[in-house]
Protein backbone atom coordinates (compact mmCIF):
# COMPACT_ATOMS: atom_id res chain seq x y z
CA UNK A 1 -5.82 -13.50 5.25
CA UNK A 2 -3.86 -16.55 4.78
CA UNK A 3 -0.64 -16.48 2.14
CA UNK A 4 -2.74 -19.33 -0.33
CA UNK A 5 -5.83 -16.62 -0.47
CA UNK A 6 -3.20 -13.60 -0.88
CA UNK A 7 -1.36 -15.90 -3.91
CA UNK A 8 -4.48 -16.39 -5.78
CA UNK A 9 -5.52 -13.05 -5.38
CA UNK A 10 -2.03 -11.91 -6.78
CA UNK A 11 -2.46 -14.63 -9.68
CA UNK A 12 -6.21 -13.89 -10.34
CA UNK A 13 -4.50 -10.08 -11.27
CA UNK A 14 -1.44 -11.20 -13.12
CA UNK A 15 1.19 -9.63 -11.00
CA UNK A 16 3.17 -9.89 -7.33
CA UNK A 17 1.53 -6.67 -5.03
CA UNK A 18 4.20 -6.27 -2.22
CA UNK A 19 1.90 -5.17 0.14
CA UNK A 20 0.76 -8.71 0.99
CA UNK A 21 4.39 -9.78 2.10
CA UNK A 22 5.87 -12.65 1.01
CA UNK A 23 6.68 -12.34 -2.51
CA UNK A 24 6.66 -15.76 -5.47
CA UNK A 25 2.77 -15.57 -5.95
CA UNK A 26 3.64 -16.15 -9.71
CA UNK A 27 6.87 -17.97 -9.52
CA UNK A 28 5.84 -21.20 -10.48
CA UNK A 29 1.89 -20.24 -11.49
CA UNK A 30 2.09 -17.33 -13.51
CA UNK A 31 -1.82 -18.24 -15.01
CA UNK A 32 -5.09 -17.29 -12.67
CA UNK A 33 -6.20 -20.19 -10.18
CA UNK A 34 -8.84 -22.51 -11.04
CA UNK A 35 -9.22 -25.63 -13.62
CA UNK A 36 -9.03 -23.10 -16.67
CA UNK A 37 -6.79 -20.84 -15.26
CA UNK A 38 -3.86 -22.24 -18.49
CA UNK A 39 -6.55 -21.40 -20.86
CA UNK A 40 -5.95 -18.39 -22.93
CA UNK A 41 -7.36 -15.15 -20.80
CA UNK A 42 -10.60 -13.95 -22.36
CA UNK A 43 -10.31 -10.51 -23.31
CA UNK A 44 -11.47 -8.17 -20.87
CA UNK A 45 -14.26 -5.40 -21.24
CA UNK A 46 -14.07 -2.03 -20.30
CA UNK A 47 -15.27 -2.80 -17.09
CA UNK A 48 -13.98 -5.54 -16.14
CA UNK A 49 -10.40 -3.90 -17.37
CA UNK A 50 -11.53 -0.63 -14.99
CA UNK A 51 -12.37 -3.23 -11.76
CA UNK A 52 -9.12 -4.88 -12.35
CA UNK A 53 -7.33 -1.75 -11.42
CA UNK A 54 -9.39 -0.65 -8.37
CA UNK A 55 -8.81 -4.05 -7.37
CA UNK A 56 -4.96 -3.67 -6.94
CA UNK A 57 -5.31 -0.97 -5.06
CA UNK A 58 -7.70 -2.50 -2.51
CA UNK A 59 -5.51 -5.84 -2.27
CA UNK A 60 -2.22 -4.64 -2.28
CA UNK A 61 -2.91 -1.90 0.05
CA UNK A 62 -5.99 -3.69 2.49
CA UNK A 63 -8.57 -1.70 2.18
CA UNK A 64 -12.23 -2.23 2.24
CA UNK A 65 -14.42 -1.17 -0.93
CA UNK A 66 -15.69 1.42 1.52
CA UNK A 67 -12.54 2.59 2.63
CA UNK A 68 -11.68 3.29 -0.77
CA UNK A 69 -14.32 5.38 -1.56
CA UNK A 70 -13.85 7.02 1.01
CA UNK A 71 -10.54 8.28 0.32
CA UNK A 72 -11.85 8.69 -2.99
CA UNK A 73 -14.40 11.48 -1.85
CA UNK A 74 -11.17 12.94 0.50
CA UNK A 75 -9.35 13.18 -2.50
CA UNK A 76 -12.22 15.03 -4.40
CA UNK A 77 -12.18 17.32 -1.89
CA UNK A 78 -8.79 18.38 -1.55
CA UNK A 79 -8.30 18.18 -5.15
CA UNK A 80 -11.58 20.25 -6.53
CA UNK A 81 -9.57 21.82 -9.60
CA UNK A 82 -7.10 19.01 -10.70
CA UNK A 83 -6.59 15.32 -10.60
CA UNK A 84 -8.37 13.94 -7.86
CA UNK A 85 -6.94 9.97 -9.00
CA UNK A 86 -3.37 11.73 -8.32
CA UNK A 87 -4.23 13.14 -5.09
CA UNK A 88 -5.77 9.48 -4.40
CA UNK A 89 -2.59 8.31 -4.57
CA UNK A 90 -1.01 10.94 -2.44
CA UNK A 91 -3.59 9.85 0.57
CA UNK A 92 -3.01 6.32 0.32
CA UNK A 93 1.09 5.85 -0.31
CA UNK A 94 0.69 8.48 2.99
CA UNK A 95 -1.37 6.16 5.52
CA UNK A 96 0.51 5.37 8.40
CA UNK A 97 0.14 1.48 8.07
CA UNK A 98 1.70 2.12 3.98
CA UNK A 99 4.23 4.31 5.53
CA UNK A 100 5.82 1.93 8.38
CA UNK A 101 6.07 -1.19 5.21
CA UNK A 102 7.46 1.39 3.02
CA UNK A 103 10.16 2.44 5.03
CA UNK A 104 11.16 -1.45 5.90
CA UNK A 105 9.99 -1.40 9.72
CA UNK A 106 7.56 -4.33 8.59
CA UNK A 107 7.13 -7.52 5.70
CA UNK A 108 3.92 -6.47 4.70
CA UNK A 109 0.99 -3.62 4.99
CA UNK A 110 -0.60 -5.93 7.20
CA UNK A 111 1.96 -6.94 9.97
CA UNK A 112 2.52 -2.70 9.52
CA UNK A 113 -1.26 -2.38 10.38
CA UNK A 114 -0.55 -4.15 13.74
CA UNK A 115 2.38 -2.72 14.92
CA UNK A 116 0.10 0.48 14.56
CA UNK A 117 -2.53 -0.41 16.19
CA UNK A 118 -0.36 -2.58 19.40
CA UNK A 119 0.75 1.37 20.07
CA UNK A 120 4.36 0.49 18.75
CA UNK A 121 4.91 3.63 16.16
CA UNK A 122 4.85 7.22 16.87
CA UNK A 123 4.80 10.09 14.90
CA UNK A 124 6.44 13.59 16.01
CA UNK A 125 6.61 11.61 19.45
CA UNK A 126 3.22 10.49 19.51
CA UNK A 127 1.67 7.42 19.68
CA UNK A 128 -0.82 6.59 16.58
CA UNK A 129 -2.90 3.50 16.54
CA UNK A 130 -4.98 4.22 13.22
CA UNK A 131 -3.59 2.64 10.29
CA UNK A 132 -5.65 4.75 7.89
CA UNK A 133 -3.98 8.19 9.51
CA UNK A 134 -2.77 10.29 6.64
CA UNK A 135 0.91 11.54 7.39
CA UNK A 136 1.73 15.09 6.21
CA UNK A 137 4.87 16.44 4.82
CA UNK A 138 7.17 16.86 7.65
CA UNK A 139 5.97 14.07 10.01
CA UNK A 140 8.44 11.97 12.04
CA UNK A 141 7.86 8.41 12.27
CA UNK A 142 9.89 5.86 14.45
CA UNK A 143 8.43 2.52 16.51
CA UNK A 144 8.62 2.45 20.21
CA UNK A 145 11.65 1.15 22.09
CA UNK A 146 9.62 -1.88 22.86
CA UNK A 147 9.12 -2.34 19.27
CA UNK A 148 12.68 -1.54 17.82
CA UNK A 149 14.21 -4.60 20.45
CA UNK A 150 11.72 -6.89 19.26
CA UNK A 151 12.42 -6.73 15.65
CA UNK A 152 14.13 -10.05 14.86
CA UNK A 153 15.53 -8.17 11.40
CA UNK A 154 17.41 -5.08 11.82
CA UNK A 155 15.63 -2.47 9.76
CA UNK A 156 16.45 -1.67 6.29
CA UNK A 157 18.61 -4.63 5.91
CA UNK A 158 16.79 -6.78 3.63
CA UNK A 159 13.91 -4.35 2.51
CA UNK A 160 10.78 -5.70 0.67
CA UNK A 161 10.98 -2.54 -1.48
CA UNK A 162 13.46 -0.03 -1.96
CA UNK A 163 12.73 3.49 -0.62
CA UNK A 164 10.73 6.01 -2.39
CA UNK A 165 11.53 9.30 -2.84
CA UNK A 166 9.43 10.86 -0.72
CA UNK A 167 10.74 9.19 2.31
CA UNK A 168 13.53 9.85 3.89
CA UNK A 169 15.62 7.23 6.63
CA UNK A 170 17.83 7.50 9.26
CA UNK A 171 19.77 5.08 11.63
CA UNK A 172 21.30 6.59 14.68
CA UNK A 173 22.66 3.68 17.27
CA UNK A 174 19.91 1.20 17.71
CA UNK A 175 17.25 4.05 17.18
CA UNK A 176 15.92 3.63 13.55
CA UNK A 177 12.96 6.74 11.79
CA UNK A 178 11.81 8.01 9.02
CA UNK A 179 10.55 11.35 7.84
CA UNK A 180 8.03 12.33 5.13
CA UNK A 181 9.78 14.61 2.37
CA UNK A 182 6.67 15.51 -0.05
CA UNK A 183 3.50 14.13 -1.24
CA UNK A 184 4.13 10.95 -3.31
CA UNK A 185 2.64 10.34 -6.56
CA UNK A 186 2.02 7.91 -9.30
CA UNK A 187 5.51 7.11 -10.23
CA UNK A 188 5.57 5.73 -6.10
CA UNK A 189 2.77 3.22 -6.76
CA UNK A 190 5.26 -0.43 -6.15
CA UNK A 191 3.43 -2.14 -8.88
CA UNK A 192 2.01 -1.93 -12.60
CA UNK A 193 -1.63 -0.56 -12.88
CA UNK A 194 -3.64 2.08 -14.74
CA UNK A 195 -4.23 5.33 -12.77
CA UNK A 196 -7.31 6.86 -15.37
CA UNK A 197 -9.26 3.50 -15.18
CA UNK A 198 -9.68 3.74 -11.58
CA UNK A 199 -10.82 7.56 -11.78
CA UNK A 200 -13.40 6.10 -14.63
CA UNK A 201 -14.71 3.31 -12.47
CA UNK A 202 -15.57 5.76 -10.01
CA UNK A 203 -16.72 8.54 -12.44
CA UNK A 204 -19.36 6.44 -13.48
CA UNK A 205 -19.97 5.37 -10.07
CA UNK A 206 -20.92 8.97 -8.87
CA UNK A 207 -18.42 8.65 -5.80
């Protein structure tokens, strides 16, 4: 995805999602692309309102409308008695690809996706190449030698994001990791959007 599709896509929502890298989408064009995009927004129904919101989450964190739902039905699972859209957000901030952008190791979700799946990151010592793998509480993470000398910016010095709360990092020498303190939740989300209207877009979905 080139950085002129990932701007219009951040314009076309109103707001920057970090996940796409390079930040400035609405710097200078803070209105949606297109010859009306200075006209006055139309007003947006209740779905359209509901698709905006599943839509950040499948831009800023590069998923596939089936990838989603997928997760969504995980989180259903593992969440049978409470709020499924929270434990959504648990599963997602917690894929490895998320994980390795959130704790600096790469500009974006996607350049995180392919250190992944080059081998270059291990977790508890082992080598993971699925982006989508869910981390749990506990789990090391740190790139491969190859992949820590390569870096042309040290880690952590000029972060996209700051670091959440449920990660912790840790330098030692030229040897750079991060661990996974607790399950993250709303609050860890990088950017503005409305947790209930994606559960209702689904809900009436039958996902």
């Amino acid at each position: 995805m080139g950085h002129r599709t990932k701007w219009k896509m951040q314009r076309a929502l109103g707001l920057e999602l970090p996940g796409l890298g390079k930040p400035g989408a609405l710097e200078k064009r803070n209105y949606p692309p297109g010859q009306h995009g200075r006209e006055r927004k139309p007003k947006l129904s209740e779905f359209g309102a509901q698709l905006r919101e599943k839509q950040k989450l499948i831009f800023h964190y590069g998923l596939r409308e089936e990838q989603l739902r997928r997760f969504v039905r995980v989180a259903k699972r593992v969440q049978q008695n409470g709020n499924w859209a929270e434990a959504l957000i648990g599963l997602l901030e917690r894929r490895l690809d998320n994980v390795v952008f959130r704790l600096g190791f790469a500009r974006s979700i996607a350049q995180a996706r392919q250190l992944v799946s080059h081998g270059h990151v291990l977790v508890n010592g082992r080598r993971v190449t699925i982006g989508s793998y869910v981390l749990r509480v506990g789990d090391f993470i740190r790139l491969t030698e190859k992949a820590e000398g390569e870096m042309t910016e040290p880690s952590r010095t000029n972060p996209r994001l700051g670091l959440p709360s449920y990660l912790q990092f840790a330098a030692e020498g030229v040897t750079t990791h991060g661990t996974v303190l607790s399950v993250p939740g709303n609050e860890d989300v990088p950017f503005e959007f409305n947790l209930r209207q994606v559960a209702e877009y689904y809900a009436k979905r039958g996902v």
